[in-house]
N, C-alpha and C. Protein backbone atom coordinates (compact mmCIF):
# COMPACT_ATOMS: atom_id res chain seq x y z
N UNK A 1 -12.24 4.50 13.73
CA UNK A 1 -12.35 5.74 13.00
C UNK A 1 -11.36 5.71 11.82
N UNK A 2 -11.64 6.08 10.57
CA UNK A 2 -10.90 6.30 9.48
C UNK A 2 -10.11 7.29 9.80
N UNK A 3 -8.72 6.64 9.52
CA UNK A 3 -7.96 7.80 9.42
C UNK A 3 -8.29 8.87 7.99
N UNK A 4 -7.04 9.71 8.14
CA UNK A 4 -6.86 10.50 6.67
C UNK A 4 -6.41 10.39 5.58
N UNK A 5 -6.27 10.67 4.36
CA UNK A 5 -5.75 10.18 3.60
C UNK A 5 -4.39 10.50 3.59
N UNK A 6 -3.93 11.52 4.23
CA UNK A 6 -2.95 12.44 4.88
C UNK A 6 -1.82 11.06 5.53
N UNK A 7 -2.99 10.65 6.83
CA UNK A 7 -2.47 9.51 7.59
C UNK A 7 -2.28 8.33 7.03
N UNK A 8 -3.13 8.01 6.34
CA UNK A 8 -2.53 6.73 5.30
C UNK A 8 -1.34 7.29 4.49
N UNK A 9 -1.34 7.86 3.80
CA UNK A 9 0.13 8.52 2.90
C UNK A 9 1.45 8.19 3.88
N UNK A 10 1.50 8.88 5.07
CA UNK A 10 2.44 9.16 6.28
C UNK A 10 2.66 7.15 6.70
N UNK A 11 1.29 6.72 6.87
CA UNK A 11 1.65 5.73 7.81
C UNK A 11 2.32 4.32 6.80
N UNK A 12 2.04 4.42 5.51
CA UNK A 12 2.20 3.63 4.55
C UNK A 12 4.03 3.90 4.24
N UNK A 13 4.26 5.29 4.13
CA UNK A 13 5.60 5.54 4.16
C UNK A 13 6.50 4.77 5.32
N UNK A 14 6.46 5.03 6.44
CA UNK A 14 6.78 4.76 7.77
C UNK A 14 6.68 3.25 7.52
N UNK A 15 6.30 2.54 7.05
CA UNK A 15 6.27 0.96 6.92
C UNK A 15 6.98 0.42 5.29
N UNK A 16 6.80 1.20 4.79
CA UNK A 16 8.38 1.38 3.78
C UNK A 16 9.08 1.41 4.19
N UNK A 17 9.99 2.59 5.31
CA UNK A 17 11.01 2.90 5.78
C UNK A 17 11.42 1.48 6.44
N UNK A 18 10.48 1.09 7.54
CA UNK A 18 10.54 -0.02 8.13
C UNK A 18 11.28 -0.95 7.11
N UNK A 19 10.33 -1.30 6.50
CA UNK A 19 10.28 -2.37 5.34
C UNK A 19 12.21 -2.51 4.61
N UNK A 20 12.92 -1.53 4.28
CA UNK A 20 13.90 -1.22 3.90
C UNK A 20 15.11 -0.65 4.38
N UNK A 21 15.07 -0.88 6.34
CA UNK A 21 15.59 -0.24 6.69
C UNK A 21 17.26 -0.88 6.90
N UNK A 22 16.91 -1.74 6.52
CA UNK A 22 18.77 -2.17 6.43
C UNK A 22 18.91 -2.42 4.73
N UNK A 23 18.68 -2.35 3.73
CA UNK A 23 18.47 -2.26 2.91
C UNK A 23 19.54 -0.88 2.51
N UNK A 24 20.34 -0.95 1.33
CA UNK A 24 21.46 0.44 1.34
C UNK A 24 21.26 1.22 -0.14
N UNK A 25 19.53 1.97 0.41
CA UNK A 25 18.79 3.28 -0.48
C UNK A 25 18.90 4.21 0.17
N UNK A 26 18.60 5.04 -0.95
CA UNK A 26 18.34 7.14 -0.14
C UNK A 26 17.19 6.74 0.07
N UNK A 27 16.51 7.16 1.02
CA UNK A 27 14.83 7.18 0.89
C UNK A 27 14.58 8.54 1.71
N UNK A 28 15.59 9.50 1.02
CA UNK A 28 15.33 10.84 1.83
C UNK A 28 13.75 11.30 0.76
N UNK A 29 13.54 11.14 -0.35
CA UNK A 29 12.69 11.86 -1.39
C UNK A 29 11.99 10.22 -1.16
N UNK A 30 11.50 9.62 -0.55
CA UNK A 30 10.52 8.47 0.07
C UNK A 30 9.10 9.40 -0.16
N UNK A 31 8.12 9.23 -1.00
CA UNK A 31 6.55 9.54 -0.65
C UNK A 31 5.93 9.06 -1.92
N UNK A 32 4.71 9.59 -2.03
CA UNK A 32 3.34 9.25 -2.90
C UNK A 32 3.96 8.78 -4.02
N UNK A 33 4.75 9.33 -4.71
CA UNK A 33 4.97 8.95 -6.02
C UNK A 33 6.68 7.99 -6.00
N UNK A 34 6.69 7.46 -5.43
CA UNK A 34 7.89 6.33 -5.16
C UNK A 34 7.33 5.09 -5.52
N UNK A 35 8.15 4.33 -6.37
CA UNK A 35 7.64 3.22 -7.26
C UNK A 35 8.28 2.24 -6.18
N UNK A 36 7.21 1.05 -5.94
CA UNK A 36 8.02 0.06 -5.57
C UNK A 36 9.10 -0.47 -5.73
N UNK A 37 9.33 -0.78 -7.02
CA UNK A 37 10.21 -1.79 -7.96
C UNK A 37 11.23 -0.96 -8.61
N UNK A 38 11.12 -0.12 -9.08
CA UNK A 38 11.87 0.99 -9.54
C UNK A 38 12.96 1.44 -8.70
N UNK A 39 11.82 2.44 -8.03
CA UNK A 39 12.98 3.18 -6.84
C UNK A 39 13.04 2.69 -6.27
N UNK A 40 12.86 1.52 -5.24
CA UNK A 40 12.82 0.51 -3.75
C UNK A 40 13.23 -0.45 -4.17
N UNK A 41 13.43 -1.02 -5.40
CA UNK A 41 13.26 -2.64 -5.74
C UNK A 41 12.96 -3.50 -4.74
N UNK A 42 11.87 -3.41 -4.88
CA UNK A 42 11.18 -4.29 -4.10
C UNK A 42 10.91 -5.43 -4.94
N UNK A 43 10.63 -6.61 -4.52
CA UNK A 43 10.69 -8.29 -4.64
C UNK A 43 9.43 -8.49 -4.26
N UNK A 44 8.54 -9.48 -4.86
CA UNK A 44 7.09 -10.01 -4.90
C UNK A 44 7.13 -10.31 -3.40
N UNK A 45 8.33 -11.02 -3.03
CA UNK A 45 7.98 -11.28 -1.43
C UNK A 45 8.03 -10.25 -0.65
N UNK A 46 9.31 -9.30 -1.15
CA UNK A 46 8.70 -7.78 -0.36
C UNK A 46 7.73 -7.38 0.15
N UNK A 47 6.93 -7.48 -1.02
CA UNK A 47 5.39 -6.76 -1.27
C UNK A 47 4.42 -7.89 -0.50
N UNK A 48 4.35 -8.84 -0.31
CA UNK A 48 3.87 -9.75 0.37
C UNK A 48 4.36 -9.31 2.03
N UNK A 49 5.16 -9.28 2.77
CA UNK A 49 5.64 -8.57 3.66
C UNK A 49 5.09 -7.29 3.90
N UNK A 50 5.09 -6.37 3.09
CA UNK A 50 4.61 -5.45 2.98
C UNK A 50 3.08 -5.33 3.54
N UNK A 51 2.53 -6.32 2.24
CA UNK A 51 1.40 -6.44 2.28
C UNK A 51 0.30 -6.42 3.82
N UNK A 52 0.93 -7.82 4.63
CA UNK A 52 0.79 -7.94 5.80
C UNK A 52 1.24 -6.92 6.99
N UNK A 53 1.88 -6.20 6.89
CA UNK A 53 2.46 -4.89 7.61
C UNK A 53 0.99 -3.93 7.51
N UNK A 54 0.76 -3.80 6.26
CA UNK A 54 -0.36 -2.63 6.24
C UNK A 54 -1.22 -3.53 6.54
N UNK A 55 -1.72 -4.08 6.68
CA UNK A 55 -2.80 -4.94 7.60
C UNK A 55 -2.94 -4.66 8.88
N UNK A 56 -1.89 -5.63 9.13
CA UNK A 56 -1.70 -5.63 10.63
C UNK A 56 -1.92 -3.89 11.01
N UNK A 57 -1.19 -2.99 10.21
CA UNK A 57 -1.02 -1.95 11.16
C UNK A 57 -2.66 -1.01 10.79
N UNK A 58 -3.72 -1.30 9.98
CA UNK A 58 -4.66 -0.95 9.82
C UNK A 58 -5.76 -2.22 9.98
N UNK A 59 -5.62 -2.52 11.03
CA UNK A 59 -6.24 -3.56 11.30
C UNK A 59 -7.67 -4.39 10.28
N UNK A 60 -7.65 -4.52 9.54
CA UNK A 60 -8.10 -5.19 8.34
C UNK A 60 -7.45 -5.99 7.49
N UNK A 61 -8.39 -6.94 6.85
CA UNK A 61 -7.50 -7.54 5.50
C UNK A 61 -8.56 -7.21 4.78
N UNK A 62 -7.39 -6.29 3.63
CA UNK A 62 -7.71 -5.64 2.56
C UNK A 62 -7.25 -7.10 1.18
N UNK A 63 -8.30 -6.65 0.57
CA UNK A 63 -8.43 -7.60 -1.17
C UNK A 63 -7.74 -6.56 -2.04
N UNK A 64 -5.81 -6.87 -1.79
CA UNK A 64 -5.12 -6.55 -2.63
C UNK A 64 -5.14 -7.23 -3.81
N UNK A 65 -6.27 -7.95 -4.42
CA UNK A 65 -5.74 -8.62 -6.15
C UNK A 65 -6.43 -7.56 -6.16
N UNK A 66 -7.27 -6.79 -6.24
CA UNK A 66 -7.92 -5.51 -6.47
C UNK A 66 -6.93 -4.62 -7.12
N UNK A 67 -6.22 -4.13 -6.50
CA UNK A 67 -4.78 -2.92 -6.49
C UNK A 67 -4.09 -3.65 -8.04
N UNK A 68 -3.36 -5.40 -7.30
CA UNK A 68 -2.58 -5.89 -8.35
C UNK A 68 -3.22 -6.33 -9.56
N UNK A 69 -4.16 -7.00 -9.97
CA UNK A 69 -4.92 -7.41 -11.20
C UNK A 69 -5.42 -6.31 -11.99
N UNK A 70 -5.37 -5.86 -13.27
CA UNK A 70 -5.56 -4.82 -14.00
C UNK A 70 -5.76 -5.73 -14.86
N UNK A 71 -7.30 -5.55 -15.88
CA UNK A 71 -7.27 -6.00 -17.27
C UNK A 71 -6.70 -7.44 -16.81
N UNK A 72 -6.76 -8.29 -16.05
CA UNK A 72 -6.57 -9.71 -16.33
C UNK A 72 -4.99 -9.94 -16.08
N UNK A 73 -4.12 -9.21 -16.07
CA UNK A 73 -2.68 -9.46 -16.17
C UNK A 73 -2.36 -8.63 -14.62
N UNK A 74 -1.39 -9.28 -13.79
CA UNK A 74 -0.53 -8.38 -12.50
C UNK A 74 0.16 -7.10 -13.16
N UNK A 75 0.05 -6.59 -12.20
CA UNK A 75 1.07 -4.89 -12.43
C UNK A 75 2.60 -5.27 -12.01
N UNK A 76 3.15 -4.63 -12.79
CA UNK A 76 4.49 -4.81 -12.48
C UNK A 76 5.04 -3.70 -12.07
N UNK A 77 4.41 -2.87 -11.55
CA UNK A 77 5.01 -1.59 -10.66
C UNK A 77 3.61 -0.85 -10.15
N UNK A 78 3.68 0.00 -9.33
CA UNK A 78 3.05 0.11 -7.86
C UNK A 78 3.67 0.89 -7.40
N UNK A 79 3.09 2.51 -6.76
CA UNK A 79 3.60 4.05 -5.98
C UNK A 79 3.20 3.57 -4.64
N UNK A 80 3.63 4.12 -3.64
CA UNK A 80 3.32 5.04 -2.78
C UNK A 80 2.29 4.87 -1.97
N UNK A 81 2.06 5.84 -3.18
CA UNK A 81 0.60 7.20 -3.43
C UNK A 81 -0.51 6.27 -3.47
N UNK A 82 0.23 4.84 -4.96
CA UNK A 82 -1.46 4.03 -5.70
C UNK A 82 -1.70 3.28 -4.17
N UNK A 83 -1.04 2.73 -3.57
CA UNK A 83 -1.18 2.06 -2.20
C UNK A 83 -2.08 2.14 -1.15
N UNK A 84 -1.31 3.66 -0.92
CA UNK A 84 -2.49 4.69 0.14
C UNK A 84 -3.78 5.00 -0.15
N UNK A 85 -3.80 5.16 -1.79
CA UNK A 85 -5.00 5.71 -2.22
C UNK A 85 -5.92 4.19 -2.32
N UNK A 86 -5.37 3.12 -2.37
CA UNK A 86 -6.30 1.75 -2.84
C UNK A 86 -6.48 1.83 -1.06
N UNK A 87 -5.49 1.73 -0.25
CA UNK A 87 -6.09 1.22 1.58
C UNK A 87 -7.03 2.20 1.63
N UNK A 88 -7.59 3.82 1.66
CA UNK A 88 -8.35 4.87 1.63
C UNK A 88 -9.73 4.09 0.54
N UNK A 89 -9.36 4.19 -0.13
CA UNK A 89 -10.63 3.38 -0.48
C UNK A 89 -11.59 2.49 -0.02
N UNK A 90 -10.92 1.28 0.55
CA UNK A 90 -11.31 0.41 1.03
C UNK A 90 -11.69 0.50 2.17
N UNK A 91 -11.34 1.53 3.07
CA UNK A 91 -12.20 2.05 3.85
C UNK A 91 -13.19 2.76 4.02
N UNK A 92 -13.36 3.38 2.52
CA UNK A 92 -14.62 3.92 2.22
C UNK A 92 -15.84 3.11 1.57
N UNK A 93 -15.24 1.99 1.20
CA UNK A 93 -16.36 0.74 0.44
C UNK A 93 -16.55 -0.05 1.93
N UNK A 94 -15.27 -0.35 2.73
CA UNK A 94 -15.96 -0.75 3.73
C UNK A 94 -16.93 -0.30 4.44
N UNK A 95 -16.94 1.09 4.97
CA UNK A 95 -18.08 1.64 5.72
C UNK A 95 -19.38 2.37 5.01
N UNK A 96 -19.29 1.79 3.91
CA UNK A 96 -20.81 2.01 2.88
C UNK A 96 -21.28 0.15 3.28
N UNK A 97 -20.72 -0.65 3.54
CA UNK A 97 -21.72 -1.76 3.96
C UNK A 97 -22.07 -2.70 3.11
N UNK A 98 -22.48 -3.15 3.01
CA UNK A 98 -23.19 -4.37 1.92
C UNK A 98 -24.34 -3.46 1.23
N UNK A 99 -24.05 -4.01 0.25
CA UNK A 99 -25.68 -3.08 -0.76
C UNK A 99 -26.73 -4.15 -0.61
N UNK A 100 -28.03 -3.52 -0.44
CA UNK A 100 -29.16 -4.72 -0.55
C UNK A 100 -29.23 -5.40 -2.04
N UNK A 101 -29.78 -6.17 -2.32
CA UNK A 101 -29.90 -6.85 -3.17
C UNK A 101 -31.14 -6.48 -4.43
């Protein structure tokens, strides 16, 4: 069952926290609009770590060059929010299925 977008927001946070928890940030103001790199500095391998966390914990592998590739060039910063809202997606393209041909 798909969670919410509610629950993705919440559960994506909670694996930040994880993600940074010996790490010496405030992450009291931690949500949707928290930049990876910015506010977290997070590291490509971070996000690779990361990456696999929201997997594992939404049992899928999601096609993050999707999220990262824009116009041909990687993003160099990344919310939250854009995270939750790209895994929510992909659960909505997933359960629309293959299109016939």
């Amino acid at each position: 069952m798909k969670p919410t977008h509610a629950q993705i927001v919440s559960g994506i946070v909670q694996l930040v926290r994880e993600a940074t928890a010996d790490w010496d940030l405030d992450l009291e103001d931690l949500g949707p609009d928290s930049k990876l790199v910015a506010d977290l500095c997070f590291s490509s391998v971070d996000f690779v770590h990361l990456v696999a966390s929201v997997e594992m914990r939404y049992g899928r592998k999601l096609q993050f060059e999707k999220l990262l590739i824009r116009d041909g060039a990687y993003r160099t910063e990344l919310t939250v929010g854009e995270l939750a809202q790209f895994v929510d997606d992909e659960y909505d393209h997933e359960s629309q299925g293959p299109r016939p041909a």
